[in-house]
Protein backbone atom coordinates (compact mmCIF):
# COMPACT_ATOMS: atom_id res chain seq x y z
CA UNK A 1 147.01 222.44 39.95
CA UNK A 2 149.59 220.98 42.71
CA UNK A 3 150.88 224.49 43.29
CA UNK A 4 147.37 224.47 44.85
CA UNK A 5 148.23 222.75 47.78
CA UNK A 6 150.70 225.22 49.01
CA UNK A 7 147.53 227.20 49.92
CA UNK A 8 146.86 227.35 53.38
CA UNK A 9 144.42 224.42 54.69
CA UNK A 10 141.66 226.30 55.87
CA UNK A 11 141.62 228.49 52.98
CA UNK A 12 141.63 225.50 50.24
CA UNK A 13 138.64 223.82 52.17
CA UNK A 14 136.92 227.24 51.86
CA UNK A 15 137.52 226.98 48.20
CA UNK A 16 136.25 223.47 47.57
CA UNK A 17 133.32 224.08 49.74
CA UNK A 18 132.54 227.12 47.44
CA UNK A 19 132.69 225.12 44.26
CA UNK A 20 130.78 222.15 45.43
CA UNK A 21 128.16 224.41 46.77
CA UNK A 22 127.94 225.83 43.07
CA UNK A 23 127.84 222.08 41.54
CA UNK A 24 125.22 221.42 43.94
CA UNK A 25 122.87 224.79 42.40
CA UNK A 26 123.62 222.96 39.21
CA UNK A 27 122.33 220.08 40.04
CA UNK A 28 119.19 221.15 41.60
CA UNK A 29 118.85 224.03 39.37
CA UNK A 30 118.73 221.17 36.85
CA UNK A 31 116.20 218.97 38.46
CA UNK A 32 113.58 221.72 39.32
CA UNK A 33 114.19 222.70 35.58
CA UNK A 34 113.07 218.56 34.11
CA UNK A 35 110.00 219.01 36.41
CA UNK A 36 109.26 222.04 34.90
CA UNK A 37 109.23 220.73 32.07
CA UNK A 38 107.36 217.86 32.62
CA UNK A 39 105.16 220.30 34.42
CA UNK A 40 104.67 221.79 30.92
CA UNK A 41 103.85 218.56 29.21
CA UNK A 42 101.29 217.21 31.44
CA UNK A 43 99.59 220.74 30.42
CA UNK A 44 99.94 220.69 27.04
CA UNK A 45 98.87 216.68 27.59
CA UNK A 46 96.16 217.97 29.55
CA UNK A 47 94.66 220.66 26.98
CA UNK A 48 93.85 218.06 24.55
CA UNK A 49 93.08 214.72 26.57
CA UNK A 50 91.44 216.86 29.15
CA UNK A 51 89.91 219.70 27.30
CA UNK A 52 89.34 219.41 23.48
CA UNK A 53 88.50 216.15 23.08
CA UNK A 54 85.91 216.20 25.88
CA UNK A 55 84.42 219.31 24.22
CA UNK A 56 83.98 217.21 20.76
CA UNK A 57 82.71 214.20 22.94
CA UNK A 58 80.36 216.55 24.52
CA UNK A 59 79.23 217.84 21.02
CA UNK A 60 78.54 214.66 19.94
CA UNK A 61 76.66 213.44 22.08
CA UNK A 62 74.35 216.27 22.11
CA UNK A 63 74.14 215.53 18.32
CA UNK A 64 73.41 211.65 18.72
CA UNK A 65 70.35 213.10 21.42
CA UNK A 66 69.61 215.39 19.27
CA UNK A 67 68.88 212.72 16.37
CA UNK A 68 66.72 209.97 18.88
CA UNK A 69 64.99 213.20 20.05
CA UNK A 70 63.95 213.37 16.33
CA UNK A 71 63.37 209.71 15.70
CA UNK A 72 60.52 209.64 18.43
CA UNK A 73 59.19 213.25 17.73
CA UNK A 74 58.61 211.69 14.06
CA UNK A 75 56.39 208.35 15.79
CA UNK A 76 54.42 210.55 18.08
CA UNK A 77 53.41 212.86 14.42
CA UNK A 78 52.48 209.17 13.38
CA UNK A 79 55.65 207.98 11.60
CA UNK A 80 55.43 204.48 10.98
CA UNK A 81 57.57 202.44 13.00
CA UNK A 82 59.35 199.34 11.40
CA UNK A 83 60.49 197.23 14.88
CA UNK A 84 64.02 195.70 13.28
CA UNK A 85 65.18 198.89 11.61
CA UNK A 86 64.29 201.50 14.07
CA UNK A 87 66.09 198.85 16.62
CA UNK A 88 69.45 198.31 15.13
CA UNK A 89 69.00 202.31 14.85
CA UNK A 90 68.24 202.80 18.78
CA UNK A 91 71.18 200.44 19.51
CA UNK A 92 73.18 201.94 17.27
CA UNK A 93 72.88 205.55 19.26
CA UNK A 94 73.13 203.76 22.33
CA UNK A 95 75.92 201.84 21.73
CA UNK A 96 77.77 205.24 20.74
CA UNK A 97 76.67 207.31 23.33
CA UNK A 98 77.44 204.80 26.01
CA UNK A 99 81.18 204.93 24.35
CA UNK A 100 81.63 208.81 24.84
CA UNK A 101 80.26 208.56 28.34
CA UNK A 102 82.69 206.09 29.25
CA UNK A 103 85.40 207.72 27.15
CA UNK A 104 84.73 211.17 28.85
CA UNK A 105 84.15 209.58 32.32
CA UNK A 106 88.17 208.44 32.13
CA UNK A 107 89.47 211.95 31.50
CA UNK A 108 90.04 214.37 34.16
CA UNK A 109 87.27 216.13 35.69
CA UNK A 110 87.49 219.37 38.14
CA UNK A 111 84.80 218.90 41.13
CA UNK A 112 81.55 220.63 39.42
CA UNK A 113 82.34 218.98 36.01
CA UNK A 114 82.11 215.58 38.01
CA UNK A 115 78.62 216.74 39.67
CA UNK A 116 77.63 217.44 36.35
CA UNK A 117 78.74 214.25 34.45
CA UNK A 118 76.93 212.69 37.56
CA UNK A 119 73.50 214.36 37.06
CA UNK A 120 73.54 213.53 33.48
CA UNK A 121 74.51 209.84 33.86
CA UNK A 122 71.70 209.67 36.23
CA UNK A 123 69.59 211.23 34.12
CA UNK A 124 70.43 209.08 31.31
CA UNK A 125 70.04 206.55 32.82
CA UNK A 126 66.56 207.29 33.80
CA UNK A 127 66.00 207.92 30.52
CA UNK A 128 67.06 204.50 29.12
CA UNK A 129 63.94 203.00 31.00
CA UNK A 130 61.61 204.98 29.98
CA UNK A 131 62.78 204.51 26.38
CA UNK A 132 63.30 200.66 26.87
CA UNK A 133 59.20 200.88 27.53
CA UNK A 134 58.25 203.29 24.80
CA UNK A 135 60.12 200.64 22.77
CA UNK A 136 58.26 198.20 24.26
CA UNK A 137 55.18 199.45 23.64
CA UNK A 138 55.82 200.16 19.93
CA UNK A 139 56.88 196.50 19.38
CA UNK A 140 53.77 195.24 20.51
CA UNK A 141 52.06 198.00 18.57
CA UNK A 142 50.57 199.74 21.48
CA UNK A 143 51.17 203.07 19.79
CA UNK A 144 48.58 205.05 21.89
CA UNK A 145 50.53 204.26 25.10
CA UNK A 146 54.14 205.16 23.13
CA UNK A 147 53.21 208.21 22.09
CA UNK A 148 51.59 209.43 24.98
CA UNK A 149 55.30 208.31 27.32
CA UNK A 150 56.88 210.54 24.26
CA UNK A 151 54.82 213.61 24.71
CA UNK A 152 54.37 213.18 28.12
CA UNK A 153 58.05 212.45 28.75
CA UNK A 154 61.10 211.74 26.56
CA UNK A 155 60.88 215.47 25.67
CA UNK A 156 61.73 216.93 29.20
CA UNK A 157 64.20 214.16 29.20
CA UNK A 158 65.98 215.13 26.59
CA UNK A 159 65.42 218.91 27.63
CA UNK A 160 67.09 217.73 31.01
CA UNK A 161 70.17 216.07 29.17
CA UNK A 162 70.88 219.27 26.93
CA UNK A 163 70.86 221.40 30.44
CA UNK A 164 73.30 218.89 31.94
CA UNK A 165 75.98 218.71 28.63
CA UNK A 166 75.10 222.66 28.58
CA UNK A 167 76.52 222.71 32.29
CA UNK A 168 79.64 220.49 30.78
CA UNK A 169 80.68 222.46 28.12
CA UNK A 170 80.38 226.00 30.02
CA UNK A 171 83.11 224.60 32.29
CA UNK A 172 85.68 223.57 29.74
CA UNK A 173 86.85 227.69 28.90
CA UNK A 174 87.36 227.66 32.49
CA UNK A 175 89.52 224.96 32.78
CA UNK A 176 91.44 225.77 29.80
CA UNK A 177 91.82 229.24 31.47
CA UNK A 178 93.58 227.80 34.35
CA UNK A 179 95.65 225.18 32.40
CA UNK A 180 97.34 228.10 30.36
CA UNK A 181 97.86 229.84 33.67
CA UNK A 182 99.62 226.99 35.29
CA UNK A 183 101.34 226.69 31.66
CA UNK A 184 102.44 230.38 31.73
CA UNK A 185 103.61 230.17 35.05
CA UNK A 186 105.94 227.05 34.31
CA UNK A 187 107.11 228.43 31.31
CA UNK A 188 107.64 232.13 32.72
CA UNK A 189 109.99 229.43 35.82
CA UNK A 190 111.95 227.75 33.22
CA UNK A 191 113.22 231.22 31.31
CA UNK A 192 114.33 231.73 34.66
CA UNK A 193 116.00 228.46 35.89
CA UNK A 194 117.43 228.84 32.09
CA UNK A 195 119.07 232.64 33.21
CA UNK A 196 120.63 231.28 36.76
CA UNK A 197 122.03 228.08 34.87
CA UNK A 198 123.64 230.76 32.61
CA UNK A 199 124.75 233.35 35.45
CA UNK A 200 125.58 230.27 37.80
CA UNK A 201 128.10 229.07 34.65
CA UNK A 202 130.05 232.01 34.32
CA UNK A 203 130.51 232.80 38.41
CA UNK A 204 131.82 228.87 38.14
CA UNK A 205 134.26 230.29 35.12
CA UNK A 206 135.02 233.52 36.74
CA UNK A 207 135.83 231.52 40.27
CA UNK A 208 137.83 228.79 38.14
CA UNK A 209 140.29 231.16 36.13
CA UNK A 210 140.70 233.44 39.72
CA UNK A 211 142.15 230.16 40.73
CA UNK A 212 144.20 229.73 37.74
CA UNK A 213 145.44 232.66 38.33
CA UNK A 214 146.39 232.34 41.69
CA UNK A 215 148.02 229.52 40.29
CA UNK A 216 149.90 230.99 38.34
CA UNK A 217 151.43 233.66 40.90
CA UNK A 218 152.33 230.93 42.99
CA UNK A 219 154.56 229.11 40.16
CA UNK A 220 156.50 232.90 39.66
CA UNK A 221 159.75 232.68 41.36
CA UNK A 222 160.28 234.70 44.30
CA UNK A 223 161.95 238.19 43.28
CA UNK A 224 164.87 238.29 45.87
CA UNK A 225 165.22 242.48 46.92
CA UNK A 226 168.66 244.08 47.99
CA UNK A 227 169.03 246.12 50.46
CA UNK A 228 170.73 249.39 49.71
């Protein structure tokens, strides 16, 4: 490409600033195109830390309720109560449901999911006294006083629970909604990126082999013309 240098100055700096400026679109055409994909990831990521395992924690847990709610309905119809099996059982639950709060407390949580994660700890938490005294009360076989805290109150407890998971789990479609969306969009932006890479490739060709070319008329030797 030495011939190249018999172009005029001004027009060769034209011609380098044209093909750096389309090595630079490269370049960031490439960059915007990795952070789309990682855009794409962290969705995908997203869907299941995010969304489906929360949904199976949620489910769960309203099972685990669901079987304690059970457990005490059975005492109050005057189940007998055995203190160091029904225990172990209680701390069992506990144990477990404690484990998918804090599991599901570590994902990611739009603003009403938090509210709601934050009524129902507080709830459950309300809850744990007033079973840590019906449990009190059984162990020292005051079963008139248990049962009445049961009827009187573990039931609207575990009503209010149900209500707050309820709230949870309506919000997770929603989410999901809006993490396809953003993964739609991203994927709709790399097709793209992927089409100007292409069209940006073959103006670079096209430019290149116009130079060639101009190359090559400048290595023909001048045709000398007589003069009739």
């Amino acid at each position: 490409m030495k011939d190249l240098y018999s172009i005029k100055p001004k027009k060769r700096k034209r011609l380098i600033l044209i093909l750096s400026i389309f090595f630079a679109l490269l370049l960031i055409t490439e960059f915007i195109e990795k952070q789309s994909l990682k855009s794409i990831d962290q969705d995908f990521s997203s869907l299941y830390q995010d969304r489906l395992l929360p949904a199976s924690q949620m489910y769960e847990l309203s099972r685990i309720l669901h079987e304690k709610r059970m457990f005490f309905e059975n005492i109050e119809d005057g189940g007998d109560f055995v203190a160091k099996l029904n225990l172990e059982e209680i701390e069992t639950y506990n144990a477990r449901i404690n484990q998918l709060v804090e599991e599901y407390g570590n994902t990611y949580l739009v603003d009403r999911e938090a509210i709601y994660f934050e009524e129902f700890n507080k709830h459950y938490q309300e809850y744990l006294i007033l079973e840590n005294t019906i449990l009190k009360n059984l162990q020292e076989n005051d079963y008139n006083t248990a049962r009445y805290l049961i009827k009187k109150n573990t039931n609207e407890y575990f009503k209010i629970l149900d209500l707050d998971l309820h709230n949870m789990a309506r919000i997770q479609p929603e989410v999901g909604e809006e993490l396809l969306a953003h993964y739609k969009s991203n994927s709709g932006m790399h097709t793209l990126l992927n089409y100007f890479k292409i069209a940006l490739t073959i103006l670079i060709g096209i430019f290149i082999l116009r130079l060639l070319g101009l190359e090559e008329l400048l290595r023909r030797p001048k045709q000398k013309f007589e003069l009739n």
